[in-house]
Protein backbone atom coordinates (compact mmCIF):
# COMPACT_ATOMS: atom_id res chain seq x y z
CA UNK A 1 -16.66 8.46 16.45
CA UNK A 2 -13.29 9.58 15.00
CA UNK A 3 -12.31 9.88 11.24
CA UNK A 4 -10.89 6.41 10.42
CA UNK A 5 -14.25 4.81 12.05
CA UNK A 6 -16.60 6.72 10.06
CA UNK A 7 -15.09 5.55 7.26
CA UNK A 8 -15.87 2.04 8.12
CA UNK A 9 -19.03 2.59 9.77
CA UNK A 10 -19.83 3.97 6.13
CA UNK A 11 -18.22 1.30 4.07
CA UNK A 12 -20.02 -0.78 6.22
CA UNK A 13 -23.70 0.64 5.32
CA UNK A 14 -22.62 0.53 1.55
CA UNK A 15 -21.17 -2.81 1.42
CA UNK A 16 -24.83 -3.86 3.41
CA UNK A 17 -26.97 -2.09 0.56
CA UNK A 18 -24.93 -3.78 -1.97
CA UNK A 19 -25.70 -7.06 -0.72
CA UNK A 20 -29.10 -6.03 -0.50
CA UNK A 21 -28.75 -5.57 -4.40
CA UNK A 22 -27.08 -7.36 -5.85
CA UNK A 23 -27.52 -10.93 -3.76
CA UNK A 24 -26.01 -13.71 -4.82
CA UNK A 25 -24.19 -11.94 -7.87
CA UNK A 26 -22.04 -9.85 -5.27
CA UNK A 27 -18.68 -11.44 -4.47
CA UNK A 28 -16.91 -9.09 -2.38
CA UNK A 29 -17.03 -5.47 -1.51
CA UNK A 30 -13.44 -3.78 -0.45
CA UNK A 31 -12.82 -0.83 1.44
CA UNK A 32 -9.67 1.05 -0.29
CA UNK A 33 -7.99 4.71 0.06
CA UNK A 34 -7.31 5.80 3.03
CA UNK A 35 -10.19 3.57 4.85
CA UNK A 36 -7.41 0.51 3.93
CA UNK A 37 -4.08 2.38 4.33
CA UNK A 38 -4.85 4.60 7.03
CA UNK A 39 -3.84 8.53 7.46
CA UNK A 40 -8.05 9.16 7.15
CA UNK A 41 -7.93 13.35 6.94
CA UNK A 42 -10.96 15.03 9.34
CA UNK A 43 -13.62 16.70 6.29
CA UNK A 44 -11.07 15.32 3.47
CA UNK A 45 -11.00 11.75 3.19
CA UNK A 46 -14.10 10.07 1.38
CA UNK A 47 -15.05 6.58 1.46
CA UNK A 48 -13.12 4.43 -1.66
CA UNK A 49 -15.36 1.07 -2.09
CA UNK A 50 -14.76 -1.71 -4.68
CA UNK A 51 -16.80 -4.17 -5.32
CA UNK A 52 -16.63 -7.31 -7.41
CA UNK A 53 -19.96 -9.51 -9.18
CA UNK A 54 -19.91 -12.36 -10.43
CA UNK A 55 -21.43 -11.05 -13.89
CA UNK A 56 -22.47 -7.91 -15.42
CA UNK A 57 -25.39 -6.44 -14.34
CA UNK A 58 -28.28 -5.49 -15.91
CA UNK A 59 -29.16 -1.69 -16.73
CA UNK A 60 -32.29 -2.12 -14.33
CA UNK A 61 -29.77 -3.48 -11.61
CA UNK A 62 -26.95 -0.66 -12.66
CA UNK A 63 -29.34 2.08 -11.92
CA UNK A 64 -30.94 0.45 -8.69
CA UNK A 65 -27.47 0.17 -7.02
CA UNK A 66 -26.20 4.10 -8.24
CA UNK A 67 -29.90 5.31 -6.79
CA UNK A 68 -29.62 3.22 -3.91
CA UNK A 69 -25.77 4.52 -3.22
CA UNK A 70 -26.57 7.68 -3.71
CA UNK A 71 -29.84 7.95 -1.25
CA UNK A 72 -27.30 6.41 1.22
CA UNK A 73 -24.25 8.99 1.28
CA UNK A 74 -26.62 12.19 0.93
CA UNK A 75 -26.68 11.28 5.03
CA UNK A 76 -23.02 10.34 6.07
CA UNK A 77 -20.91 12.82 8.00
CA UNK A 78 -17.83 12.25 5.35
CA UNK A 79 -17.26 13.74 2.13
CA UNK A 80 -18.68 10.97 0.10
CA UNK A 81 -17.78 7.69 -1.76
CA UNK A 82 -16.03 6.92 -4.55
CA UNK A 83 -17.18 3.79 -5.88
CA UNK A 84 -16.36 1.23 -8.54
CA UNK A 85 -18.34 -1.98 -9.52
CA UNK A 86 -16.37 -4.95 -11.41
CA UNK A 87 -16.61 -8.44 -12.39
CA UNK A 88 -14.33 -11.35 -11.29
CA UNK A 89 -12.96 -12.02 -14.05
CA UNK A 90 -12.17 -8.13 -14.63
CA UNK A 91 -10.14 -7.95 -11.74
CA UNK A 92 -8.69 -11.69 -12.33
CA UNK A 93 -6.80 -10.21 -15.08
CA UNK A 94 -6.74 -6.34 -15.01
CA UNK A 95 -6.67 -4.84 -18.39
CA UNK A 96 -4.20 -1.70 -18.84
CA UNK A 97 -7.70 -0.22 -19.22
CA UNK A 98 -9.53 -2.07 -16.74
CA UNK A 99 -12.80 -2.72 -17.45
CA UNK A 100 -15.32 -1.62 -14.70
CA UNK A 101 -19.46 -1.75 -14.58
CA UNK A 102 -19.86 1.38 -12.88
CA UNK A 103 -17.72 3.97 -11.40
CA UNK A 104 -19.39 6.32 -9.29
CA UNK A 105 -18.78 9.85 -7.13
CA UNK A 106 -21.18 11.02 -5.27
CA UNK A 107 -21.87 12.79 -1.75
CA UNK A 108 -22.64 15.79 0.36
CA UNK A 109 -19.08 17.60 -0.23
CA UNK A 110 -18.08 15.82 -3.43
CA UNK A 111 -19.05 16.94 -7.14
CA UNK A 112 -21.11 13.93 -9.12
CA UNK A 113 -19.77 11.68 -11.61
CA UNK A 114 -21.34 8.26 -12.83
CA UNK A 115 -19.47 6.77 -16.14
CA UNK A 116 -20.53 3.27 -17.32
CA UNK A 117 -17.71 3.79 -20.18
CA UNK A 118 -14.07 2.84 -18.96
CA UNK A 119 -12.94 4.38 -22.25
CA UNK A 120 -14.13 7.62 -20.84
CA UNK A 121 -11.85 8.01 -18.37
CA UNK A 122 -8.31 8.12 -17.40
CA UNK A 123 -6.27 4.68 -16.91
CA UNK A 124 -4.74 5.87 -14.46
CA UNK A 125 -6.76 5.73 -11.53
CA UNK A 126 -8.28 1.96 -12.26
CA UNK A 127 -4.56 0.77 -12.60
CA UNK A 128 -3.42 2.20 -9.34
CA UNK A 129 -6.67 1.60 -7.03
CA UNK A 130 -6.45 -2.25 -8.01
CA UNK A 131 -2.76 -2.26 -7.56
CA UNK A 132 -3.30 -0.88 -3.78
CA UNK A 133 -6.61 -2.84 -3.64
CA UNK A 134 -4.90 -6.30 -3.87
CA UNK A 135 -2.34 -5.51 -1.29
CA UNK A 136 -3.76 -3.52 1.05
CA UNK A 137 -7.90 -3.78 0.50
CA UNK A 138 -9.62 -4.62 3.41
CA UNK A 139 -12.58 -6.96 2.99
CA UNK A 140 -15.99 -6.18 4.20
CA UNK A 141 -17.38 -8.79 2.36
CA UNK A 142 -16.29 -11.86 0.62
CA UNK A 143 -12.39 -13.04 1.00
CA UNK A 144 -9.22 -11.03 0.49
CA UNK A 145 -8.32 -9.06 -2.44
CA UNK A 146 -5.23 -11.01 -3.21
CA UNK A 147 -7.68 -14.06 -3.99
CA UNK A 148 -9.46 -11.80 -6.76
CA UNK A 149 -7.62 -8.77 -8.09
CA UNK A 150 -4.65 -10.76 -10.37
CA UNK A 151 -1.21 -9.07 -10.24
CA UNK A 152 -0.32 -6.47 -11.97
CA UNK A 153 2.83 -5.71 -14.25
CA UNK A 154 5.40 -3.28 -12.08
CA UNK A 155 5.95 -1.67 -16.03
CA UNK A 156 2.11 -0.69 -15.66
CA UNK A 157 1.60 0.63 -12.41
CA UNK A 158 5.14 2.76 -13.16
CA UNK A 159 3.19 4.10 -16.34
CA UNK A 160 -0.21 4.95 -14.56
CA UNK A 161 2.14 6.71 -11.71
CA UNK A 162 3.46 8.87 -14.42
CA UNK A 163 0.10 9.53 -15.83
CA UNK A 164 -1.29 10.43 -12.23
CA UNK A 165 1.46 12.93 -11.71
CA UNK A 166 0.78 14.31 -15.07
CA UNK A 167 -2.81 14.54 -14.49
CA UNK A 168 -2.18 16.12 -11.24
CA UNK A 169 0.00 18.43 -12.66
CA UNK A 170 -2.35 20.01 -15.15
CA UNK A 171 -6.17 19.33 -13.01
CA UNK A 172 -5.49 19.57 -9.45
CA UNK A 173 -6.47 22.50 -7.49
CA UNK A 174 -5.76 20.99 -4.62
CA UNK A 175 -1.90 21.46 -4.43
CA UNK A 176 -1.57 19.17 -1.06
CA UNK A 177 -3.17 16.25 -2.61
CA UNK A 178 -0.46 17.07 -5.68
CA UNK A 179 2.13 16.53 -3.25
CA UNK A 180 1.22 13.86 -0.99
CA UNK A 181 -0.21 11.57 -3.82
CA UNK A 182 3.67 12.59 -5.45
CA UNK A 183 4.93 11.39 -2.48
CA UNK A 184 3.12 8.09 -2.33
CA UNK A 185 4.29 7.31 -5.85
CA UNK A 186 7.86 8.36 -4.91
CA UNK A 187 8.14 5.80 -2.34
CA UNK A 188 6.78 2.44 -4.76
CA UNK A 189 9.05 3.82 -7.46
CA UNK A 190 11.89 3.32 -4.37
CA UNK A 191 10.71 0.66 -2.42
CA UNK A 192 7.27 -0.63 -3.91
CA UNK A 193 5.13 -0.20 -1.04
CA UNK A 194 2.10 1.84 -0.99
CA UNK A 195 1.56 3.67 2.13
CA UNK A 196 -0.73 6.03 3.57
CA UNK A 197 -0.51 9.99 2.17
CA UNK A 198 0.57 10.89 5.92
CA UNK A 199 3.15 8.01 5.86
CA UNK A 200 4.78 8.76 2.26
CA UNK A 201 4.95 12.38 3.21
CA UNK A 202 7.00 11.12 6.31
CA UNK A 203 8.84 9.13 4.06
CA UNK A 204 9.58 11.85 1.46
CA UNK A 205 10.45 14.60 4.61
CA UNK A 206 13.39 12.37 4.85
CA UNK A 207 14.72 12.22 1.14
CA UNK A 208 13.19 15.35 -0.69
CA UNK A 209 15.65 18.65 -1.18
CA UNK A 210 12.35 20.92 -0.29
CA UNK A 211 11.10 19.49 2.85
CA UNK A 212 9.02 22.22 3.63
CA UNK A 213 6.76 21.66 0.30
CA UNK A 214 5.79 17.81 2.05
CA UNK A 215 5.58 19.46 5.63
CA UNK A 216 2.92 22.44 4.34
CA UNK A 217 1.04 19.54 2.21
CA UNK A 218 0.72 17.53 5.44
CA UNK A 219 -0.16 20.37 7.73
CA UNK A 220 -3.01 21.48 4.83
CA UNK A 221 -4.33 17.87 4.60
CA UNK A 222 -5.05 17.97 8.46
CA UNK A 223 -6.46 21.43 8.48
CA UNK A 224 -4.19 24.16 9.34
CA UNK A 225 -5.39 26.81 7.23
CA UNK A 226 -2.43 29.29 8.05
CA UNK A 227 -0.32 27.23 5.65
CA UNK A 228 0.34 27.85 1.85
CA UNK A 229 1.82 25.63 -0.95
CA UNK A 230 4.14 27.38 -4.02
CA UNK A 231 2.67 26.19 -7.22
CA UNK A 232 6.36 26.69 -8.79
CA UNK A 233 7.51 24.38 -6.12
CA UNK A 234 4.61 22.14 -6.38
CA UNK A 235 5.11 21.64 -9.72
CA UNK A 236 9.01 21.25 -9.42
CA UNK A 237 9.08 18.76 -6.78
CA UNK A 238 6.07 16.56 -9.25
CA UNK A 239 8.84 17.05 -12.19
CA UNK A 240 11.24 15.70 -9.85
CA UNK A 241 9.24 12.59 -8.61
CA UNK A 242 8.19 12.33 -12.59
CA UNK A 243 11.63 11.63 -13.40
CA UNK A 244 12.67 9.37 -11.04
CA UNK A 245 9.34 7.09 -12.29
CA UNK A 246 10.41 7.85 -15.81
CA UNK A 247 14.27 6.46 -14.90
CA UNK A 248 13.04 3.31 -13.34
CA UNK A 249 10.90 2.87 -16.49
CA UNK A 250 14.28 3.20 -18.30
CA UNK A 251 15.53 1.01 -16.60
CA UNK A 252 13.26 -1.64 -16.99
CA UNK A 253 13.45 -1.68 -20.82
């Protein structure tokens, strides 16, 4: 089984123990990330699942489904699952904070993290998921995310770009994913589409003055150890894609 279908074959499982859970209350369960856009990385890639409820659940019911997921992913051969939990009418109308149940990291390669508190964490990464959820999110139970997850303002995706690239900037030690995720925000600032990391790096190959920064990113994402990223140049072409967002913000005013 390659990459792209353990990811499903793990969505799968987690999207079956949810509807073990959470019954009737669970109205869809998405698989996002690179399980929806493609470009899944060998040892890299986790599982992203969303899934909506019809109501809040209970604290009982919070910590059934977080034991339950967890138990689950200890076993899978990918890095792990990120995992968020809303209700309908959260997504119907996402908030500039949106407002989620339960957001969850967990896995055999992946550090844990459970909030219950959107307030607790960075906007960012809410905004943007839902944005790619409800164009690219590919149902593994209950209808398409375009039928739940409402539209979001271009003004507020443009923002939680910035913030990403910021956030990136001054927490990731990962300098690939610094590039590549700077890539993918490049490219909707241009053209709003959200592609795969592997496809916006292809994309940004053909635009960006340092073409060897995206080309040692995407080498490093698929393994080849022999490879190293600049930080200085990291960090220059970020300021570079930063700006660009920041223009079109500009522009929009």
């Amino acid at each position: 089984m390659g990459p792209q279908e353990q990811v499903e074959a793990c969505g799968r499982d987690a999207a079956g123990l949810l509807g073990r859970l959470l019954g009737d209350d669970l109205v869809a369960v998405y698989l996002g990330g690179s399980g929806a856009l493609g470009g899944v990385a060998a040892g890299q890639s986790d599982v992203d699942l969303v899934a909506v409820c019809a109501a809040a659940p209970g604290e009982e019911l919070r910590r059934a489904v977080v034991a339950g997921l967890g138990g689950l992913v200890m076993g899978w051969p990918v890095r792990g699952l990120e995992f968020v939990l809303y209700t309908r009418a959260a997504v119907a109308d996402p908030a500039e904070r949106p407002r989620f149940e339960l957001n969850l990291n967990v896995g055999p390669r992946m550090p844990y993290h459970l909030s219950l508190d959107p307030a607790s964490e960075p906007a960012h990464w809410f905004v943007l998921d839902l944005a790619i959820l409800r164009d690219h999110g590919r149902p593994l139970a209950g209808p398409p995310a375009r039928d739940l997850v409402g539209p979001i303002p271009r003004r507020q995706v443009l923002e939680a770009l910035g913030d990403s690239l910021a956030w990136h900037g001054a927490h990731e030690p990962a300098l690939q994913q610094s590039v590549l995720n700077a890539c993918r925000g490049w490219r909707f600032t241009e053209e709003g589409v959200w592609s795969s990391k592997d496809d916006a790096g292809a994309w940004a190959l053909a635009r960006t003055d340092d073409p060897a920064t995206v080309e040692t990113a995407l080498a490093l994402r698929h393994g080849d150890r022999s490879r190293r990223l600049d930080p200085a140049r990291v960090r220059a072409f970020q300021r570079r894609v930063r700006e660009r967002v920041e223009e079109e913000l500009a522009w929009l005013d």
